[in-house]
Protein backbone atom coordinates (compact mmCIF):
# COMPACT_ATOMS: atom_id res chain seq x y z
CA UNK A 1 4.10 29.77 -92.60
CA UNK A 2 7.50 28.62 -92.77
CA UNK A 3 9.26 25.97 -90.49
CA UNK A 4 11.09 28.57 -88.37
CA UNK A 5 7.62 30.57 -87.20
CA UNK A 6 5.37 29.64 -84.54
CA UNK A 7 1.61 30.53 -84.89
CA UNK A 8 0.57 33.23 -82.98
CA UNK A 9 3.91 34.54 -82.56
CA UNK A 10 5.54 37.38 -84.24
CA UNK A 11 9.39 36.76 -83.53
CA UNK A 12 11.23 33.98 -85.45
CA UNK A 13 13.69 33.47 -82.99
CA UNK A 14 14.77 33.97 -79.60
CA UNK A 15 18.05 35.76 -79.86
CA UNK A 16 20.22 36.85 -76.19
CA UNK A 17 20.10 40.25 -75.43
CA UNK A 18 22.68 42.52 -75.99
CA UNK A 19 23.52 42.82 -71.78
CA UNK A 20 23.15 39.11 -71.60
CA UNK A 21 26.55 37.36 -70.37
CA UNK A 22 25.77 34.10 -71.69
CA UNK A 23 25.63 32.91 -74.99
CA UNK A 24 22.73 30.92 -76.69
CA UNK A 25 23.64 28.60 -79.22
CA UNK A 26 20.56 26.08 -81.12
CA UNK A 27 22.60 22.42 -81.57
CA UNK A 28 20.64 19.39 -82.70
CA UNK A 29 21.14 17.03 -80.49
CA UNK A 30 18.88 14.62 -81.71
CA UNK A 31 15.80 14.60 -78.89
CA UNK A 32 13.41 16.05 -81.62
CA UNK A 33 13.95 13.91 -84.61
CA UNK A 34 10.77 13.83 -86.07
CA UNK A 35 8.41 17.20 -86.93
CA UNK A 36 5.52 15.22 -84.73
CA UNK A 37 7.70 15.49 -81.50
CA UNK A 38 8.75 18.92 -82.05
CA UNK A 39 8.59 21.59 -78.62
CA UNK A 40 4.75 23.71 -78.71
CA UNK A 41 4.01 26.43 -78.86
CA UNK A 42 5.97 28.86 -76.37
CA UNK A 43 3.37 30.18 -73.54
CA UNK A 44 3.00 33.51 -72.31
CA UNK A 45 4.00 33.43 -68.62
CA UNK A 46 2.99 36.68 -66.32
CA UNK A 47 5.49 37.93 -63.29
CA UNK A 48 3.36 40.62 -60.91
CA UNK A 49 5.76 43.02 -59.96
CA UNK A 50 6.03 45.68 -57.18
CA UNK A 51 7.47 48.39 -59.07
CA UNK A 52 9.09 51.13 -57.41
CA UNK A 53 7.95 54.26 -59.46
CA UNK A 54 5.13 54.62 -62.28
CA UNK A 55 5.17 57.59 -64.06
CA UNK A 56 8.07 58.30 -66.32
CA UNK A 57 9.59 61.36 -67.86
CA UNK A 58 10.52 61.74 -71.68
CA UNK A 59 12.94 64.30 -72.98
CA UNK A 60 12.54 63.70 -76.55
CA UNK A 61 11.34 66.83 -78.84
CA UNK A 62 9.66 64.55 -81.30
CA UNK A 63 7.24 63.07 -78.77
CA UNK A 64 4.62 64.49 -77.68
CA UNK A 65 4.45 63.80 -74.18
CA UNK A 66 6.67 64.36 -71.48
CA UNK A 67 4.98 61.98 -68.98
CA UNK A 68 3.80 57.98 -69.37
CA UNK A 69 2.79 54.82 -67.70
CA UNK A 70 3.38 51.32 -69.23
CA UNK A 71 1.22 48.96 -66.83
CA UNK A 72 3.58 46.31 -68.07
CA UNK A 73 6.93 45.30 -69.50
CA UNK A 74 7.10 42.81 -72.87
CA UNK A 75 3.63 42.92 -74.80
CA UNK A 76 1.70 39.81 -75.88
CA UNK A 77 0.63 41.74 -78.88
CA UNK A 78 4.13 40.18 -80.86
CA UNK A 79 4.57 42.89 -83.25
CA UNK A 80 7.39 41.98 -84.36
CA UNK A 81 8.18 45.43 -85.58
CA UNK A 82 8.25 47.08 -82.23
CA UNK A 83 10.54 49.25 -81.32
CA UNK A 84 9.93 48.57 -77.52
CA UNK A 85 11.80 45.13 -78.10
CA UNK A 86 15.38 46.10 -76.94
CA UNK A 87 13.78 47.04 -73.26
CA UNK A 88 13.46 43.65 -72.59
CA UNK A 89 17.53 43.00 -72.27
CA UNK A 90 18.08 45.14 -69.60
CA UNK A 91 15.94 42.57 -67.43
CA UNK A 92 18.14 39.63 -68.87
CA UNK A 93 15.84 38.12 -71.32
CA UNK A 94 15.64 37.74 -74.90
CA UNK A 95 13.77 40.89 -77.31
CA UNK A 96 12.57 38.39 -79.39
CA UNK A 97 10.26 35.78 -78.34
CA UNK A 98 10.72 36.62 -74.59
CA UNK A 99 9.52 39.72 -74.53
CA UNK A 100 6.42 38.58 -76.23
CA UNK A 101 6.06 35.75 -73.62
CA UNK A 102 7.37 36.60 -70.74
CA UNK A 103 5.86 39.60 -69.30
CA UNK A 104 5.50 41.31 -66.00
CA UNK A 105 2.56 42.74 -64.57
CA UNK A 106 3.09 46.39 -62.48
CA UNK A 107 0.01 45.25 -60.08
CA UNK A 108 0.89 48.22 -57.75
CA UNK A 109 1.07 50.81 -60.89
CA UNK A 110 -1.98 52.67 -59.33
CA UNK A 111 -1.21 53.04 -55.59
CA UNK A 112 1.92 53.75 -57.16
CA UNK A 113 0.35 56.46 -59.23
CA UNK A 114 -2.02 57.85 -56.32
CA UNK A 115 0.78 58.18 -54.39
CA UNK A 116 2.34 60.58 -56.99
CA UNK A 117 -0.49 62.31 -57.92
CA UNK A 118 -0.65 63.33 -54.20
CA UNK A 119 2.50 64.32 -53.51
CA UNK A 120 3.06 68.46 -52.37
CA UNK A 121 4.06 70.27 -55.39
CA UNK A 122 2.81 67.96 -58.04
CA UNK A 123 2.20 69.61 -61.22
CA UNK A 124 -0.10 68.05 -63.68
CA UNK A 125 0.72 67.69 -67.34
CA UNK A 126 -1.06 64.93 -69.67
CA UNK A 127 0.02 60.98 -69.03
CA UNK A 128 0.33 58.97 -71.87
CA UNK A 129 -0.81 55.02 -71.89
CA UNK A 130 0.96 53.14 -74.11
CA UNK A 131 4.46 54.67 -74.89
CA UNK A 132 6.04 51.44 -74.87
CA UNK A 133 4.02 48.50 -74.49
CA UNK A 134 0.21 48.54 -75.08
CA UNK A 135 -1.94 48.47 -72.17
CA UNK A 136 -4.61 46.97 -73.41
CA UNK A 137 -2.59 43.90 -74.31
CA UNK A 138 -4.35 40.47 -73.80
CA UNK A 139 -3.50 39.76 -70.06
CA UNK A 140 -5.03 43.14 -69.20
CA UNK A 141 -8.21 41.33 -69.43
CA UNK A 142 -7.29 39.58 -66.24
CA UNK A 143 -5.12 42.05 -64.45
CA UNK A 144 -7.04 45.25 -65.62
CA UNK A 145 -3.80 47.43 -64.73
CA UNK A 146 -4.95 49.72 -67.24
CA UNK A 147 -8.86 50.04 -65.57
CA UNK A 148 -6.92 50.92 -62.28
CA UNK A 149 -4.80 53.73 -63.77
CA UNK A 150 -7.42 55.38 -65.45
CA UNK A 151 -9.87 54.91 -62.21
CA UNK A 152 -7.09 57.07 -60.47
CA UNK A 153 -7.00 59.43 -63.31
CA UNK A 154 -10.33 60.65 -63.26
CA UNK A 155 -10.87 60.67 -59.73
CA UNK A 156 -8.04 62.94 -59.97
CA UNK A 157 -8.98 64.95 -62.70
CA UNK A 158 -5.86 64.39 -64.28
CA UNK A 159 -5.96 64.11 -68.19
CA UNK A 160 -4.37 61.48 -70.02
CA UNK A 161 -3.68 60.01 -73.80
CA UNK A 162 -4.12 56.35 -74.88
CA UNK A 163 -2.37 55.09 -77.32
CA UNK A 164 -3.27 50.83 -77.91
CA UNK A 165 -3.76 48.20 -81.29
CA UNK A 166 -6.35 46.70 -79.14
CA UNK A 167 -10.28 46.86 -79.09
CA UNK A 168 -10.22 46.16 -75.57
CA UNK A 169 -10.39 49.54 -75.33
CA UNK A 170 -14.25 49.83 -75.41
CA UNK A 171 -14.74 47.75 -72.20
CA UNK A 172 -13.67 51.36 -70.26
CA UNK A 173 -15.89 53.38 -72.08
CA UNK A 174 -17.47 54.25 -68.90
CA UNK A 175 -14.28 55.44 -67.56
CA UNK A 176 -13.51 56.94 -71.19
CA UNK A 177 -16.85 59.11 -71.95
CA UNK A 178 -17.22 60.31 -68.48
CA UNK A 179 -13.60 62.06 -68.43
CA UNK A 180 -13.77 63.14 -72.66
CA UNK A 181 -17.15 65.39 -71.24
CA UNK A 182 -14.35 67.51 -69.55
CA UNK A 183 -11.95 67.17 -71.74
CA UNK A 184 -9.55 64.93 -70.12
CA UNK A 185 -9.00 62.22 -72.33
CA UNK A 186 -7.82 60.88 -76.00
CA UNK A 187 -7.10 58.23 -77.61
CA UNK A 188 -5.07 57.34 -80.80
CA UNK A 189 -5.84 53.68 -82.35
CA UNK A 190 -2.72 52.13 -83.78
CA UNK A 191 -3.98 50.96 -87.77
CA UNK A 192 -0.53 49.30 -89.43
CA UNK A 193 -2.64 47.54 -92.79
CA UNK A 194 -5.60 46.54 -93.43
CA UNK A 195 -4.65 43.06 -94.85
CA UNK A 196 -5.83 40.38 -92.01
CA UNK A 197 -3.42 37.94 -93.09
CA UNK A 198 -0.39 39.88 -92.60
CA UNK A 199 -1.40 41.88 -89.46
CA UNK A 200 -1.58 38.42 -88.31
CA UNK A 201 1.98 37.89 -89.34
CA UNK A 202 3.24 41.31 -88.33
CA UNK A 203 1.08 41.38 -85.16
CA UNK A 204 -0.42 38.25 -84.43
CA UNK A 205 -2.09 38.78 -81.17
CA UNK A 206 -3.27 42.72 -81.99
CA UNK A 207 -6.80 43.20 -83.02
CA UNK A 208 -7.67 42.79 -86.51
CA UNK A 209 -7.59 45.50 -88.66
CA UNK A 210 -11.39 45.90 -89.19
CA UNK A 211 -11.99 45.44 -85.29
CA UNK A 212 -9.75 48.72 -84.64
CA UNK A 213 -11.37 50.25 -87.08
CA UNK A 214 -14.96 49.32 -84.90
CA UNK A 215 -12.95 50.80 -82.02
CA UNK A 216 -12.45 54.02 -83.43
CA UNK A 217 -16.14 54.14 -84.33
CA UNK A 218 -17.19 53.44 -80.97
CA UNK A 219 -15.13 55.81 -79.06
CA UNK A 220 -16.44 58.59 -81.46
CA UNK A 221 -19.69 57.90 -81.09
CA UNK A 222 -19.62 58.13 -77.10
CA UNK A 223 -18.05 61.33 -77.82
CA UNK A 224 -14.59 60.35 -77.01
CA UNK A 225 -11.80 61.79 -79.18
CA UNK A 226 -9.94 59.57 -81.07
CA UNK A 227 -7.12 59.68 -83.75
CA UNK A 228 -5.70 57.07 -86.09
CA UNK A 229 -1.73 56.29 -85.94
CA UNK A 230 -0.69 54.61 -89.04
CA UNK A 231 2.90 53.18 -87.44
CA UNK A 232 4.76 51.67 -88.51
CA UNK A 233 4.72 53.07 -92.23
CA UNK A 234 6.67 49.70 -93.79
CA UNK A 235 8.13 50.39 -97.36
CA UNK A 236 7.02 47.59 -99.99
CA UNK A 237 4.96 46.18 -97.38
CA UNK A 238 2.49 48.63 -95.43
CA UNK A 239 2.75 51.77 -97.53
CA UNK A 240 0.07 50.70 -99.79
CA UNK A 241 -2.66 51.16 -97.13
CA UNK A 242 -1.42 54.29 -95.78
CA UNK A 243 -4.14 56.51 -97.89
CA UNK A 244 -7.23 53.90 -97.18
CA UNK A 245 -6.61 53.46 -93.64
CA UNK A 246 -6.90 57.30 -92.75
CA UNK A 247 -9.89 57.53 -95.22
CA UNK A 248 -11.41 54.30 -93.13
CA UNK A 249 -10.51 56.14 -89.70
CA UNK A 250 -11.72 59.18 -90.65
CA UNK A 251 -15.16 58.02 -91.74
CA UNK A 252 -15.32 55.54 -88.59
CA UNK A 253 -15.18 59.75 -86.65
CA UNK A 254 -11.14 59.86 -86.02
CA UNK A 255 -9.91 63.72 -85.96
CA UNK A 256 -6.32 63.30 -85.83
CA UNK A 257 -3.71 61.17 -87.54
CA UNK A 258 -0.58 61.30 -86.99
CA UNK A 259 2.34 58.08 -88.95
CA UNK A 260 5.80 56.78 -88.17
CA UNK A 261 8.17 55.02 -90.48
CA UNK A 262 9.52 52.26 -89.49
CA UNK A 263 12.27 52.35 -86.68
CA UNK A 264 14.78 49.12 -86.02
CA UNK A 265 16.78 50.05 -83.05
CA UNK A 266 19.22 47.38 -81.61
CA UNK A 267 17.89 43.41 -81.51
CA UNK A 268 14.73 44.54 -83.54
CA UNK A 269 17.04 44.80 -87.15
CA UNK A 270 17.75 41.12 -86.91
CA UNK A 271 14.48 39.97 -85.86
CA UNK A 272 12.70 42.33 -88.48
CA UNK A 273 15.18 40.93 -90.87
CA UNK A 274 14.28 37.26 -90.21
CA UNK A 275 10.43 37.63 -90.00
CA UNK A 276 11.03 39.09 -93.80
CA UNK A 277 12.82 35.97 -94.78
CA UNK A 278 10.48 34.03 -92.93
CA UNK A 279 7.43 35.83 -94.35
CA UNK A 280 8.72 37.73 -97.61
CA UNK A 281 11.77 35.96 -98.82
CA UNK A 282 10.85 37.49 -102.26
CA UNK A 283 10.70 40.97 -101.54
CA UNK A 284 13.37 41.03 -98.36
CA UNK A 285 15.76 42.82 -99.67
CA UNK A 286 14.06 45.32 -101.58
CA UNK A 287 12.47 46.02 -98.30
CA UNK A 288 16.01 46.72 -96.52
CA UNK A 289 16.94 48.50 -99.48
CA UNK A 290 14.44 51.12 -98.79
CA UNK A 291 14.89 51.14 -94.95
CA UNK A 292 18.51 51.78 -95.46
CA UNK A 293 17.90 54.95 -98.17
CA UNK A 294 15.42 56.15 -95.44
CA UNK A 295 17.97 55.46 -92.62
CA UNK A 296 21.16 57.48 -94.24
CA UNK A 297 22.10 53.97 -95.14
CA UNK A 298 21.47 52.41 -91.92
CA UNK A 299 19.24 50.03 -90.37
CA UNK A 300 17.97 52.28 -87.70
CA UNK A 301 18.63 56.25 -87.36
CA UNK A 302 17.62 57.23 -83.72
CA UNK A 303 18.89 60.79 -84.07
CA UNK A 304 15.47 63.28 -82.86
CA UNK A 305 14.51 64.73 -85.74
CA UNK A 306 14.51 61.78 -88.29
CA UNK A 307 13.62 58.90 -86.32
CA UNK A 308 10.25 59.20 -86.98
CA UNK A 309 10.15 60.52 -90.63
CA UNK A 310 13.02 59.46 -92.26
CA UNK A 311 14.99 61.25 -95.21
CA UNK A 312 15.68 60.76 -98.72
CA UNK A 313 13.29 60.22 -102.07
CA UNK A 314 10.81 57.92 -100.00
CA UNK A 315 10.84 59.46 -96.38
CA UNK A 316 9.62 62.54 -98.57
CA UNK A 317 7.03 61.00 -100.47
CA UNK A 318 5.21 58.88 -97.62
CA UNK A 319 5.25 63.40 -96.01
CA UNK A 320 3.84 64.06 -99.08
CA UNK A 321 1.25 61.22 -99.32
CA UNK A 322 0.44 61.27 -95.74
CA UNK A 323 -0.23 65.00 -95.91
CA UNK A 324 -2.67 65.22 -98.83
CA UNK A 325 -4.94 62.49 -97.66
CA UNK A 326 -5.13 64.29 -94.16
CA UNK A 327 -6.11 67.07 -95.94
CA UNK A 328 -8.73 65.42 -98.21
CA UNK A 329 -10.71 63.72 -95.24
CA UNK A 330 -10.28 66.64 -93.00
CA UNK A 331 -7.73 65.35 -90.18
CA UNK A 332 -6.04 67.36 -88.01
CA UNK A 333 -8.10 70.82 -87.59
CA UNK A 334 -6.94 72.57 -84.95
CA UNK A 335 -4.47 72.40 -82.71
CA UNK A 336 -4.53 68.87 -80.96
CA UNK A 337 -6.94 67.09 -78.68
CA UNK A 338 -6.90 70.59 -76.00
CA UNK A 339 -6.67 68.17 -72.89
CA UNK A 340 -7.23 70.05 -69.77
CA UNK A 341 -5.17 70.36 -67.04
CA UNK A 342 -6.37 72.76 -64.66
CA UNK A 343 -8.91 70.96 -63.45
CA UNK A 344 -6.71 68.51 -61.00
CA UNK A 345 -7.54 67.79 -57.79
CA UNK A 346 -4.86 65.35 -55.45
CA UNK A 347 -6.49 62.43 -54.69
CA UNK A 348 -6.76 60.54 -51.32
CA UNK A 349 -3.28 58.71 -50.83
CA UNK A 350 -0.15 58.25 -49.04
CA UNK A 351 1.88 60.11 -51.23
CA UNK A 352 3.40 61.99 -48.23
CA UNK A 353 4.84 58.80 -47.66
CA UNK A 354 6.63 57.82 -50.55
């Protein structure tokens, strides 16, 4: 690990955001002289928050889902890949190691979300969990957002995807199994490698490779369906694992796959950029260089359509890849999870009030 990393961390810098109106510049002034006396580790602070609505609404036609939760904003997780990164400068802060350290906690998400569930003329279409930051991030182990939402869910009857890098997934298996026996649940496990030492570069605070893979083993056998997401697809860094992962999933009883290349909207170019000089200096810009023939010669392409998949020579060949092994272990038979959605009921709440 070079000088400019901190351990446990996945951003190599702290950059403004683009809304910010005042400019950070690093100048040595000389109170850190020697390596001993250097600053720590940054900490991850938590804000609880009152937010003012829960569920939102997506548009996009390559998603999907049309309706998600994020119990909280900035994920401890650090990838330093994600693409969730930019969010963080609308609230003033930085999308690098900010939003991996200072993050706010929606601790009224589910009397939020019972009050929507209950309102007169709500129509019930599948939630997703984990659209933007993971919600079984470390800190849900004290604030157990995530345990509330779902506790709404199936008292509601309301079905719901799950999409999380964590393993903390199993300790709502009760919740889990109980609404997969009426078909109200799923859950896609986020596999990026299966190299321990650089998911631990690329997404230091995510469960280890192996333990996700124990995940996915453990919500199949309770009878929960679960899928494997292999995203983000990283050329000359991740691609190598792309065929082994989904033959690991599919053994450990995952149904679906589904992969994304890699996307670098806004901030997250730069910081992706660094952590590869920081991490890969030898392969850095063969890395780009791929990106870029992906990306129409770009960085990032967020056009629907391509953001996802890419185009060119190597977009086409991770398809092509991706689609024979799917085939080989048997993925994706049938069309989708088949959530339910007619058995809602409104719960018990205010939301007559709201």
């Amino acid at each position: 690990m070079g000088r400019g990393a901190f351990k446990g961390r996945g951003a190599v810098s702290n950059p403004q955001g683009r809304f910010e109106q005042v400019a950070r510049e690093a100048v040595e002034d000389g109170w850190f002289p020697d390596p001993e006396d250097a600053p720590g580790r940054p900490a991850t602070t938590v804000t609880e928050e009152r937010a003012r609505s829960i569920v939102s609404r997506n548009q996009s036609p390559d998603i999907p889902f049309d309706a998600s939760i994020n119990p909280y904003r900035g994920c401890e997780h650090g990838c330093v890949y994600c693409y969730a990164r930019p969010s963080h400068a609308f609230i003033d802060l930085s999308p690098g190691l900010d939003f991996e350290t200072k993050l706010y906690a929606k601790t009224n998400a589910a009397e939020l979300l019972r009050a929507t569930l209950s309102k007169r003329g709500y129509r019930p279409t599948p939630i997703n969990l984990g659209a933007n930051t993971d919600p079984y991030q470390p800190i849900d182990k004290r604030y157990r957002v995530t345990r509330e939402l779902l506790e709404v869910l199936a008292e509601a009857r309301h079905s719901c995807t799950i999409i999380t890098k964590s393993a903390m997934v199993e300790r709502d298996l009760d919740l889990l199994t109980a609404m997969a026996r009426d078909g109200l649940v799923a859950v896609l496990v986020s596999v990026t490698s299966l190299d321990n030492r650089l998911s631990a570069k690329l997404e230091p605070r995510a469960s280890a490779p192996a333990r996700r893979l124990r995940a996915i083993a453990t919500l199949a056998a309770a009878g929960v369906p679960v899928g494997v997401l292999v995203s983000p697809v990283i050329p000359a860094v991740t691609d190598i694992h792309l065929e082994e992962i989904l033959a690991q999933a599919a053994a450990a009883g995952a149904t679906r796959a589904s992969y994304a290349l890699l996307r670098l909207p806004h901030e997250v170019a730069p910081l992706f950029r660094e952590w590869l000089d920081e991490h890969l200096p030898e392969r850095a810009s063969h890395v780009m260089s791929l990106v870029q023939q992906m990306r129409g010669g770009r960085d990032n392409d967020s056009r629907f359509g391509v953001r996802l998949r890419g185009e060119g020579v190597f977009a086409d060949l991770i398809a092509r890849r991706f689609k024979v092994a799917v085939r080989r272990h048997g993925l994706n038979q049938g069309e989708g999870f088949g959530l339910r959605e007619d058995l809602f009921r409104a719960p018990d709440g205010q939301g007559e009030l709201f």
